[in-house]
N, C-alpha and C. Protein backbone atom coordinates (compact mmCIF):
# COMPACT_ATOMS: atom_id res chain seq x y z
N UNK A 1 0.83 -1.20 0.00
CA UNK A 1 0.00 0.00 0.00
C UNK A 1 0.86 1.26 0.00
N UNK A 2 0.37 2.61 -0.33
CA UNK A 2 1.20 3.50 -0.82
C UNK A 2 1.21 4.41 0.82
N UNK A 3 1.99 5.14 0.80
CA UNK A 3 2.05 5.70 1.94
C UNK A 3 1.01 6.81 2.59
N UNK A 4 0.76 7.44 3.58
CA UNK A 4 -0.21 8.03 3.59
C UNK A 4 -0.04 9.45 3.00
N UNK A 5 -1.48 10.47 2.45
CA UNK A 5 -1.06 12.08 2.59
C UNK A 5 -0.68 12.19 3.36
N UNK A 6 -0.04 13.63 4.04
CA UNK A 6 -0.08 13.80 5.09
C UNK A 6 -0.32 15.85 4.60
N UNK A 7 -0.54 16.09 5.45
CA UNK A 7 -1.17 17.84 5.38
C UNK A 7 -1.22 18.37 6.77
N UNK A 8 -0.60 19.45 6.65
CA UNK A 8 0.09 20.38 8.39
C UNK A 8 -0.50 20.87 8.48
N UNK A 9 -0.69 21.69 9.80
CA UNK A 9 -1.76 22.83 9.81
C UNK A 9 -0.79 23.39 11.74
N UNK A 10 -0.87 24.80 11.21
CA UNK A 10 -0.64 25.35 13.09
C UNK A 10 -1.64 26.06 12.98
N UNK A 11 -2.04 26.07 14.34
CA UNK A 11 -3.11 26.67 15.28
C UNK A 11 -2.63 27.87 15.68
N UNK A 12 -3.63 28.07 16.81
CA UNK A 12 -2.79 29.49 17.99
C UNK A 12 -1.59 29.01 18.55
N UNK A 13 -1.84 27.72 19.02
CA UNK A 13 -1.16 27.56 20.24
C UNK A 13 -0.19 25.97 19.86
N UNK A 14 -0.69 24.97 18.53
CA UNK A 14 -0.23 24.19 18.06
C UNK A 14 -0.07 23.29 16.86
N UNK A 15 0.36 22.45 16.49
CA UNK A 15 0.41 21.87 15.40
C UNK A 15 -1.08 20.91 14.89
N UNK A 16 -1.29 20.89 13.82
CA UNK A 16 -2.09 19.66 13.44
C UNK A 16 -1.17 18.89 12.74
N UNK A 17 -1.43 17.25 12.76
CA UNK A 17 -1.19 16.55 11.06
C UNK A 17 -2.05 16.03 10.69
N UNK A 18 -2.38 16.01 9.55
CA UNK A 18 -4.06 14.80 9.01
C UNK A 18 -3.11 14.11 7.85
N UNK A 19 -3.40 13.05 8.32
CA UNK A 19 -3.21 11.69 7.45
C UNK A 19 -4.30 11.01 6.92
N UNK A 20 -4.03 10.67 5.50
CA UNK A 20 -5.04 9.92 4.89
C UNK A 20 -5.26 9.53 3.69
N UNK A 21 -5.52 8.22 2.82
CA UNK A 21 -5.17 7.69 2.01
C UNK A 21 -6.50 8.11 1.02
N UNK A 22 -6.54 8.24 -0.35
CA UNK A 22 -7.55 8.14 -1.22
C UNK A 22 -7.47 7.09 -1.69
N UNK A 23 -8.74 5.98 -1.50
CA UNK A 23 -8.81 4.71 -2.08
C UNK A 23 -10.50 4.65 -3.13
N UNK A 24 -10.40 3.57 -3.28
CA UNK A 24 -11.45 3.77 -4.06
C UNK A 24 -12.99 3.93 -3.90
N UNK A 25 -12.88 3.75 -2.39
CA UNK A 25 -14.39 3.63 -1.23
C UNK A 25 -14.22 5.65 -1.09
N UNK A 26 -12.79 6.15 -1.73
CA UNK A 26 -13.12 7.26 -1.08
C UNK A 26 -12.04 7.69 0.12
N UNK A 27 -11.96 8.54 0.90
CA UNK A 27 -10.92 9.42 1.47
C UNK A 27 -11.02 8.48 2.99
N UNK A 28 -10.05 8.34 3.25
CA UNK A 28 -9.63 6.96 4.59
C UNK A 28 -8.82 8.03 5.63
N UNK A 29 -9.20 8.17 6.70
CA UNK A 29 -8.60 8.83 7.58
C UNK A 29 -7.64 7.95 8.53
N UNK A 30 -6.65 8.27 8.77
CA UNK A 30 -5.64 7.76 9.81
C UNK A 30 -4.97 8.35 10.65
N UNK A 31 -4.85 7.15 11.99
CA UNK A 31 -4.71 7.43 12.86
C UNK A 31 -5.89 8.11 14.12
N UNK A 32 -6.97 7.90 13.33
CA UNK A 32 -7.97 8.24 14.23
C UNK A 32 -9.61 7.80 13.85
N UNK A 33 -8.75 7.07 15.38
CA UNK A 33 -10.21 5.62 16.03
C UNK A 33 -11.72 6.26 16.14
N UNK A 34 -12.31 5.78 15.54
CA UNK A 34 -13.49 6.15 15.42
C UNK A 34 -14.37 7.11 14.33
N UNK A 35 -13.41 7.77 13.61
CA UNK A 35 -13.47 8.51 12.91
C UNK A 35 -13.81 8.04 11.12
N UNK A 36 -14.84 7.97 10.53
CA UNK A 36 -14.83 8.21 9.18
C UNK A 36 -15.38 9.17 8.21
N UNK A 37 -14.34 9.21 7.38
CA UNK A 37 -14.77 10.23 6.20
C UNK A 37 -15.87 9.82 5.22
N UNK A 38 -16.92 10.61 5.33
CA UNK A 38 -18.37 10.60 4.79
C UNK A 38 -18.34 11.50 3.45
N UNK A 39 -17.12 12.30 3.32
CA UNK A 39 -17.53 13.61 1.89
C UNK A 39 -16.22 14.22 2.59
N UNK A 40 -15.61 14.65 1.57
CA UNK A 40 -14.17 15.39 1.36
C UNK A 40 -13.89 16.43 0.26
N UNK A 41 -14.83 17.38 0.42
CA UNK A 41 -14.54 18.39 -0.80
C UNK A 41 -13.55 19.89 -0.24
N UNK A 42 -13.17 20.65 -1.17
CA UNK A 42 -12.66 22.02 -0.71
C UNK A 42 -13.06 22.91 -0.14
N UNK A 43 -14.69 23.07 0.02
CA UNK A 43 -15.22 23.50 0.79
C UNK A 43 -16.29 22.80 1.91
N UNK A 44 -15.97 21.61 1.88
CA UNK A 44 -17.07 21.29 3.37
C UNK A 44 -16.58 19.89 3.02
N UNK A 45 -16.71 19.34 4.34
CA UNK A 45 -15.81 17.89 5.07
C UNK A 45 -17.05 17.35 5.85
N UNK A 46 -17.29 16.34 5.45
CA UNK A 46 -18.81 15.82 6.65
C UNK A 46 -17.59 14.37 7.45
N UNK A 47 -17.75 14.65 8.91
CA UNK A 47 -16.92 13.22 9.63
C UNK A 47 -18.03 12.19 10.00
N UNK A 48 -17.57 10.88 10.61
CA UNK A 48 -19.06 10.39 11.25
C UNK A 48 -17.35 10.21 12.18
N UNK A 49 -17.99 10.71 13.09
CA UNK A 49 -17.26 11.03 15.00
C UNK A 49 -17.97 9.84 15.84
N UNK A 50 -17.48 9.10 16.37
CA UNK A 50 -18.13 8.00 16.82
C UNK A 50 -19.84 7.46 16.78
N UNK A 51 -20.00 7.47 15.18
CA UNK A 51 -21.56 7.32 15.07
C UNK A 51 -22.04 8.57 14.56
N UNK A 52 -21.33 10.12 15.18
CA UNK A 52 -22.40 11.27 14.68
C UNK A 52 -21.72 12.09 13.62
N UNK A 53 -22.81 12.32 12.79
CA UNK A 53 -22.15 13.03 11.67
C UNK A 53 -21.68 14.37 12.02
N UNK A 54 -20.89 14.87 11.37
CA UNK A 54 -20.39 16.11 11.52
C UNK A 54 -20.16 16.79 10.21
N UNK A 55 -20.24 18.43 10.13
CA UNK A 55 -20.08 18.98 9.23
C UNK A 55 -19.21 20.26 9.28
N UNK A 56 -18.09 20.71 8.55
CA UNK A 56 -16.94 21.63 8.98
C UNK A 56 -16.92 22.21 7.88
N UNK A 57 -17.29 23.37 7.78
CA UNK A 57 -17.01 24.28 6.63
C UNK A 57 -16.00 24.71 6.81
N UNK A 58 -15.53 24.93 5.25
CA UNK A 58 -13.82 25.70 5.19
C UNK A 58 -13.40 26.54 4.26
N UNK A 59 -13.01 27.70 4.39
CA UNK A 59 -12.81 28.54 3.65
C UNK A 59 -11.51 28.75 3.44
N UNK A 60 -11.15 29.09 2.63
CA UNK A 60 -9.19 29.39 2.40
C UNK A 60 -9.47 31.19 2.03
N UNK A 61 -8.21 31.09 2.59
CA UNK A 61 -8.04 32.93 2.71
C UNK A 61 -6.34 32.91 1.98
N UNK A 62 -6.01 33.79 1.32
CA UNK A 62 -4.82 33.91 1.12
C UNK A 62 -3.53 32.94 1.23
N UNK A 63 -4.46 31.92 0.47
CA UNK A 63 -3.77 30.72 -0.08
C UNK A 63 -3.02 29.73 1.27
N UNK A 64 -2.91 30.53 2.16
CA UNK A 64 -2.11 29.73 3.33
C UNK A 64 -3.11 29.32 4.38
N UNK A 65 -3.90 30.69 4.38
CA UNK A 65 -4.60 30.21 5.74
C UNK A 65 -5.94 29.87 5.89
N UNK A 66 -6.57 29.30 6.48
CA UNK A 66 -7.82 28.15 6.25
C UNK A 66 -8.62 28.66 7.60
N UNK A 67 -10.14 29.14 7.20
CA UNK A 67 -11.02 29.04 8.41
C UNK A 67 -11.71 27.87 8.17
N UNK A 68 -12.16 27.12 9.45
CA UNK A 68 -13.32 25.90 9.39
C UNK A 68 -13.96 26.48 10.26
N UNK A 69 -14.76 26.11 10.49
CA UNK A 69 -16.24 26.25 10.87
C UNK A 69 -16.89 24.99 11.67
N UNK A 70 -16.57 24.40 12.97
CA UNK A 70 -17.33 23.19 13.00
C UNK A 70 -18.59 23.03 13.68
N UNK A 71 -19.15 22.35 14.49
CA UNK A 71 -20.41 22.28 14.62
C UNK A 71 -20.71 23.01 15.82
N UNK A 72 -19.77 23.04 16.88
CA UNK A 72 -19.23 24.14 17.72
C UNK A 72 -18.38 25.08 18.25
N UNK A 73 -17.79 25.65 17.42
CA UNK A 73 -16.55 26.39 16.87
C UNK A 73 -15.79 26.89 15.67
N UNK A 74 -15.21 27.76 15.39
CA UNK A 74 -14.45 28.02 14.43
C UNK A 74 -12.85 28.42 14.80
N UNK A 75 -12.17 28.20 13.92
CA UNK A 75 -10.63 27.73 13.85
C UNK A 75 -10.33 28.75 12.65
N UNK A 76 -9.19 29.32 13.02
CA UNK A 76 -8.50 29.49 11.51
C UNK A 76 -7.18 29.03 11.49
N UNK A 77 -6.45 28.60 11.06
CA UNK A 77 -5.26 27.94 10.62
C UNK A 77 -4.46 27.81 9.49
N UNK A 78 -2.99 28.01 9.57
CA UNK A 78 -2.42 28.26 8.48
C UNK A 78 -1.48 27.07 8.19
N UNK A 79 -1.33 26.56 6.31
CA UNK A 79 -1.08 25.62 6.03
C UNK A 79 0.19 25.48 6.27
N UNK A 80 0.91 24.33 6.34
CA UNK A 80 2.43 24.20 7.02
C UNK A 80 3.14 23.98 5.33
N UNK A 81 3.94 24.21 4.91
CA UNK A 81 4.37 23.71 3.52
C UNK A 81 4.83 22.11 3.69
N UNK A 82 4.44 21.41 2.87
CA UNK A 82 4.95 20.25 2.73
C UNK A 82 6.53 19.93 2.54
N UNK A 83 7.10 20.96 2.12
CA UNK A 83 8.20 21.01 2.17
C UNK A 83 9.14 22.08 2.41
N UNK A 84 9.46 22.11 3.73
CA UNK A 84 10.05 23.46 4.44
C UNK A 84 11.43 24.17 4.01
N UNK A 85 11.74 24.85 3.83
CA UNK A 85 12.86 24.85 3.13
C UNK A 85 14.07 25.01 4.26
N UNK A 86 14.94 23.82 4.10
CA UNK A 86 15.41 23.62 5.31
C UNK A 86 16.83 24.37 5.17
N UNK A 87 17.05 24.86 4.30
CA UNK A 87 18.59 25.92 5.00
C UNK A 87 17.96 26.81 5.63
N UNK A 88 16.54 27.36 5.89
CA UNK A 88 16.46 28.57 6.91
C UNK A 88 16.39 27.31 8.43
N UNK A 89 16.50 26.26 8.28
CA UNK A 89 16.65 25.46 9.63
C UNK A 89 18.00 24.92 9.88
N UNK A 90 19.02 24.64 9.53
CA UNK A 90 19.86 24.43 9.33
C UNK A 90 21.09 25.50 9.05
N UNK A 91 22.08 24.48 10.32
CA UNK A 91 23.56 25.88 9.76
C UNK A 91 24.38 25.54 8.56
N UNK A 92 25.19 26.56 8.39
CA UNK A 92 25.84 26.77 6.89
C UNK A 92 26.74 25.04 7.85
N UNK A 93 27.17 24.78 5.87
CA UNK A 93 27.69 23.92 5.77
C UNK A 93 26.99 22.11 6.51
N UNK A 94 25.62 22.51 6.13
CA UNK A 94 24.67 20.95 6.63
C UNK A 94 24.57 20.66 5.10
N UNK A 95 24.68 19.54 5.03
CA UNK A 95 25.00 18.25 4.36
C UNK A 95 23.79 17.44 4.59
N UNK A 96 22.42 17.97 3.60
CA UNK A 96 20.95 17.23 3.20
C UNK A 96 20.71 16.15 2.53
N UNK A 97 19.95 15.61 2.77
CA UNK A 97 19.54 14.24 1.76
C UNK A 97 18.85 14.87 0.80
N UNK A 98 19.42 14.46 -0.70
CA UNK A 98 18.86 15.33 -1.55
C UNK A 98 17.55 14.80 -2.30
N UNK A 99 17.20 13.77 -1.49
CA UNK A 99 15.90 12.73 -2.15
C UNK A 99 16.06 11.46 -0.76
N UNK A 100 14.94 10.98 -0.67
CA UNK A 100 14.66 9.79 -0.09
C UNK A 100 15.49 8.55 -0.11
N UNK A 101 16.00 8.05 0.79
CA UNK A 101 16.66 6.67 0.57
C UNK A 101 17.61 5.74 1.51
N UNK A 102 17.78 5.29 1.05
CA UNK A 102 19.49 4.54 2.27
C UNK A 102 20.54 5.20 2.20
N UNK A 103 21.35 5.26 3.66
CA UNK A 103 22.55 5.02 3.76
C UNK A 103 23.62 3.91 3.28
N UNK A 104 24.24 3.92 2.34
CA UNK A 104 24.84 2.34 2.31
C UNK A 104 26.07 2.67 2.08
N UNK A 105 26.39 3.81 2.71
CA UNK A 105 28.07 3.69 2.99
C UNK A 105 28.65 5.35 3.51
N UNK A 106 29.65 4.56 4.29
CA UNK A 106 30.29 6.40 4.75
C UNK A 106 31.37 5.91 4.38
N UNK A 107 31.55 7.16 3.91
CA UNK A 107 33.63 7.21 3.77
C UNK A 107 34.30 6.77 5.13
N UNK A 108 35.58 6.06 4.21
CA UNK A 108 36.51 5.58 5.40
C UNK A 108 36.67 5.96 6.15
N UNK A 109 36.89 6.14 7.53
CA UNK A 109 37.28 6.60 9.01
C UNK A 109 36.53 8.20 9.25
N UNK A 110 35.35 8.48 8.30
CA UNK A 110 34.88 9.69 8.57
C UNK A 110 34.17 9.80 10.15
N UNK A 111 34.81 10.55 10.60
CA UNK A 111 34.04 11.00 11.99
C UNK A 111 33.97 12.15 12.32
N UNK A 112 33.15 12.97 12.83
CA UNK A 112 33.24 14.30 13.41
C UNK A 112 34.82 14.59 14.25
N UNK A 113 35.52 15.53 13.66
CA UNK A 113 36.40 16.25 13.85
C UNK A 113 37.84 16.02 12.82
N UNK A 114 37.22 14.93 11.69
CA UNK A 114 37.91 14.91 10.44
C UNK A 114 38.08 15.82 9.96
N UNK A 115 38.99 16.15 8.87
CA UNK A 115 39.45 17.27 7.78
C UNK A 115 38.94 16.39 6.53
N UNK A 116 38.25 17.38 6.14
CA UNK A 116 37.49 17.00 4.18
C UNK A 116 38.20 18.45 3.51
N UNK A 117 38.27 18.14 2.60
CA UNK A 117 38.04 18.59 1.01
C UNK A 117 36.82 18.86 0.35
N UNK A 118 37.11 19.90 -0.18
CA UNK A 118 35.88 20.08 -0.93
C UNK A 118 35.69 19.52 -2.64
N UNK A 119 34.34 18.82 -2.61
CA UNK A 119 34.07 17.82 -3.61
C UNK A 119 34.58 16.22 -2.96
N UNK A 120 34.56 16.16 -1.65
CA UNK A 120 35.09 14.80 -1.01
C UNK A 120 33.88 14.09 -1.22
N UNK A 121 33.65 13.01 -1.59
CA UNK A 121 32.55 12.18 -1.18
C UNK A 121 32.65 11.56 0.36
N UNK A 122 31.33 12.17 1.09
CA UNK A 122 31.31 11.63 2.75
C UNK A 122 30.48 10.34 2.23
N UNK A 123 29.35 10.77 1.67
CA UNK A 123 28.33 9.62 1.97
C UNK A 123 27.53 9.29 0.62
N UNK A 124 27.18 7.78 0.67
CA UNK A 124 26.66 7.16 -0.67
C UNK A 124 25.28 6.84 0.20
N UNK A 125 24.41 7.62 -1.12
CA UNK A 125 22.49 7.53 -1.04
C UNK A 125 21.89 5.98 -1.96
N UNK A 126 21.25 5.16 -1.52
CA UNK A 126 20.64 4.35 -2.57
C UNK A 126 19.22 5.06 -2.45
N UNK A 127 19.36 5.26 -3.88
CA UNK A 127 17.77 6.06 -3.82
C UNK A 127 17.09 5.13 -5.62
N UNK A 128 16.13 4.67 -5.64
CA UNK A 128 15.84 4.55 -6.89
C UNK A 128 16.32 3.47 -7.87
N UNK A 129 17.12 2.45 -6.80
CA UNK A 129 18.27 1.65 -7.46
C UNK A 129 19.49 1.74 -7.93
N UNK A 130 19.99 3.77 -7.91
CA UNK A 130 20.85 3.83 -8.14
C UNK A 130 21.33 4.33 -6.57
N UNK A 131 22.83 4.81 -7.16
CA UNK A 131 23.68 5.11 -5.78
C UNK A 131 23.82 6.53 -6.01
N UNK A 132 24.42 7.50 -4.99
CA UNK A 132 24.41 8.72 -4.93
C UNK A 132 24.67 9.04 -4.40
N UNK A 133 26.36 9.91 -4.57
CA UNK A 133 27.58 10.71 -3.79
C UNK A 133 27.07 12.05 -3.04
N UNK A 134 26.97 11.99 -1.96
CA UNK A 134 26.82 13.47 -0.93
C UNK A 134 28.18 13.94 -0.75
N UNK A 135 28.55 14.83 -1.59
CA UNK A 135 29.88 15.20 -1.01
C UNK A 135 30.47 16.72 -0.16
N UNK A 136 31.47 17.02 -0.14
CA UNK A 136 31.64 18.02 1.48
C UNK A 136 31.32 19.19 0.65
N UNK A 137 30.38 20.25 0.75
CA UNK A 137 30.91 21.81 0.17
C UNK A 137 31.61 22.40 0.28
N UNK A 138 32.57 21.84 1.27
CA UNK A 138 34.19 22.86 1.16
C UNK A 138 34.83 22.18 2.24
N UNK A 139 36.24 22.48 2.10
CA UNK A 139 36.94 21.84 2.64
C UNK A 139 37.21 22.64 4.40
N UNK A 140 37.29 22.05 5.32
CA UNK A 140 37.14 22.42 6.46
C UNK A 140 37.15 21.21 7.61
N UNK A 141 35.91 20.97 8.45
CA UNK A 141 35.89 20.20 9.52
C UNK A 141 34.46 19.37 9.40
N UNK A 142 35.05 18.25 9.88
CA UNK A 142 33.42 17.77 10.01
C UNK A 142 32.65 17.73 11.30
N UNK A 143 31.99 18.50 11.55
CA UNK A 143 31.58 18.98 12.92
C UNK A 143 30.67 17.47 13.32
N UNK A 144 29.16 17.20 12.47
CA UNK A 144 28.51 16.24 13.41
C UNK A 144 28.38 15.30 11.93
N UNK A 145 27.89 13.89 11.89
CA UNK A 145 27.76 12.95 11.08
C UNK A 145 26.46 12.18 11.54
N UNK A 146 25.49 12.34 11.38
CA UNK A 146 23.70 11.67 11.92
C UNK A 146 23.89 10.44 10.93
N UNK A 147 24.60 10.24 9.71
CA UNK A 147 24.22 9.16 8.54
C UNK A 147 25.06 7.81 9.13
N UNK A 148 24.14 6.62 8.91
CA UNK A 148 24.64 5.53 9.05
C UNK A 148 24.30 4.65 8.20
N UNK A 149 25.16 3.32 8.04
CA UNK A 149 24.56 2.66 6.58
C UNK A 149 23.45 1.74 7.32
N UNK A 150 22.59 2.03 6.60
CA UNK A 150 21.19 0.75 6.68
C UNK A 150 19.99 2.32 6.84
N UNK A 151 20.49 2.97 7.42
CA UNK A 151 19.42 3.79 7.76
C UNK A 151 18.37 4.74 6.76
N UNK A 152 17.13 4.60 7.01
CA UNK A 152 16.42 5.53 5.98
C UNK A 152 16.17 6.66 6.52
N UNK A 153 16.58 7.66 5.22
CA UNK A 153 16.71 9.12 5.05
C UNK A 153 15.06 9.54 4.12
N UNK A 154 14.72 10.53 4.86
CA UNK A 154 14.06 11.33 3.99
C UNK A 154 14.89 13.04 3.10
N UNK A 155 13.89 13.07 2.40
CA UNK A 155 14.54 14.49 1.67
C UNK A 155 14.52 15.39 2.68
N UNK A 156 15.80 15.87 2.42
CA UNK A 156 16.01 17.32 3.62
C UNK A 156 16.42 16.68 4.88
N UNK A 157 16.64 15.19 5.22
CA UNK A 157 17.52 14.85 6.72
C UNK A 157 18.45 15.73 6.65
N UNK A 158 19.56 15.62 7.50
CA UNK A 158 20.55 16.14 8.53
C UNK A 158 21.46 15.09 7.82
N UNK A 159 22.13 14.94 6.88
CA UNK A 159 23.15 13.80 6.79
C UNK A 159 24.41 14.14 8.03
N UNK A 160 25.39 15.31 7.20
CA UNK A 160 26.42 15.82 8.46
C UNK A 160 26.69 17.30 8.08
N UNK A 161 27.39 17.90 9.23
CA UNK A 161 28.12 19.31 9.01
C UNK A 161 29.10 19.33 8.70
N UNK A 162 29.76 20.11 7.78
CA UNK A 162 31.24 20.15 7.63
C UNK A 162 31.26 21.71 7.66
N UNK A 163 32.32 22.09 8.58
CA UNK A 163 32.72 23.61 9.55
C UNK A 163 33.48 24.33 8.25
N UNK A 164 33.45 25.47 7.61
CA UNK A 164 34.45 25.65 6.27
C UNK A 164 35.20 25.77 6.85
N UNK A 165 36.51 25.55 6.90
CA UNK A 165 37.78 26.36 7.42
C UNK A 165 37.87 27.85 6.72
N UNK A 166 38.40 28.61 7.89
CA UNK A 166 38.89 29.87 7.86
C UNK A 166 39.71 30.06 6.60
N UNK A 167 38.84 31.61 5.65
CA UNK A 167 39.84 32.16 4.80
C UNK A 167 40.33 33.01 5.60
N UNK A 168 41.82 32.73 5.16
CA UNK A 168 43.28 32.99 5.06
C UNK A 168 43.44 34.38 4.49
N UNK A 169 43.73 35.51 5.57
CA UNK A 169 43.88 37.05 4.83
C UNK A 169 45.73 37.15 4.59
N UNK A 170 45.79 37.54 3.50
CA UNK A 170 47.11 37.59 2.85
C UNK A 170 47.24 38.99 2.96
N UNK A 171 48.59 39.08 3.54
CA UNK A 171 48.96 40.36 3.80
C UNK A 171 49.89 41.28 2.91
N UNK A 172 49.51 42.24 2.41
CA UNK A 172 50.08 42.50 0.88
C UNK A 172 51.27 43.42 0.88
């Protein structure tokens, strides 16, 4: 079976996630007991909540942010991007998974507080059946290393840091 949607949402005060598969009966909610999806359109969502139907109107405002409407309350909430753009999360010189896949190999004796090169290959991706070189953006330090072989990576993990080393002011 294919994996689930998944779709973010923050509140005032916290996160949502809604998970849920489109099959052919129609929109499958997961992770939550008791709950089925009765109608799934862009503007109105009917649940059956343990037995009782429910109805949540929803309006989108400026493409991000979403009012619903439910049977006792209203919410507004803004959409989380599916895909965050992770150098504003991340420090210079992080070393991303550039697609989904395995670890199936680190360079020889690489450990945090190694010296790389830049264009070094640290780490090999199996993504797709093929393989795929992560290599250092510059030559410097390797501060932390999260990648191990066997392990699955999503797009945008934390593979490792490499620290640039200091340019060198030449004195004229």
């Amino acid at each position: 079976p294919s994996q689930p949607q998944v779709k973010r949402y923050r509140g005032r005060d916290t996160e949502h996630e809604v998970r849920y598969h489109v099959t052919r009966r129609g929109v499958q909610a997961e992770g939550f007991p008791g709950v089925r999806v009765r109608h799934a359109a862009p503007d109105v969502v009917r649940l059956e909540v343990d037995g009782v139907d429910n109805e949540f109107r929803i309006t989108v405002h400026e493409g991000d942010r979403i009012h619903v409407d439910t049977p006792t309350s209203a919410h507004t909430l803004t959409r989380l991007s599916r895909f965050p753009d992770p150098t504003a999360q991340r420090e210079p010189g992080s070393l991303l998974a550039p697609m989904p896949g395995t670890v199936v190999r680190i360079a020889e004796g690489l450990a945090p507080g190694a010296t790389v090169t830049a264009g070094q290959p640290l780490v090999w991706l199996e993504a797709m059946k093929m393989e795929h070189r992560i290599t250092a953006p510059a030559s410097g330090t390797l501060t932390a290393l999260h990648a191990a072989p066997g392990r699955q990576v999503e797009v945008g993990a934390l593979l490792a840091v490499v620290q640039a080393a200091a340019q060198e002011e030449h004195a004229s």
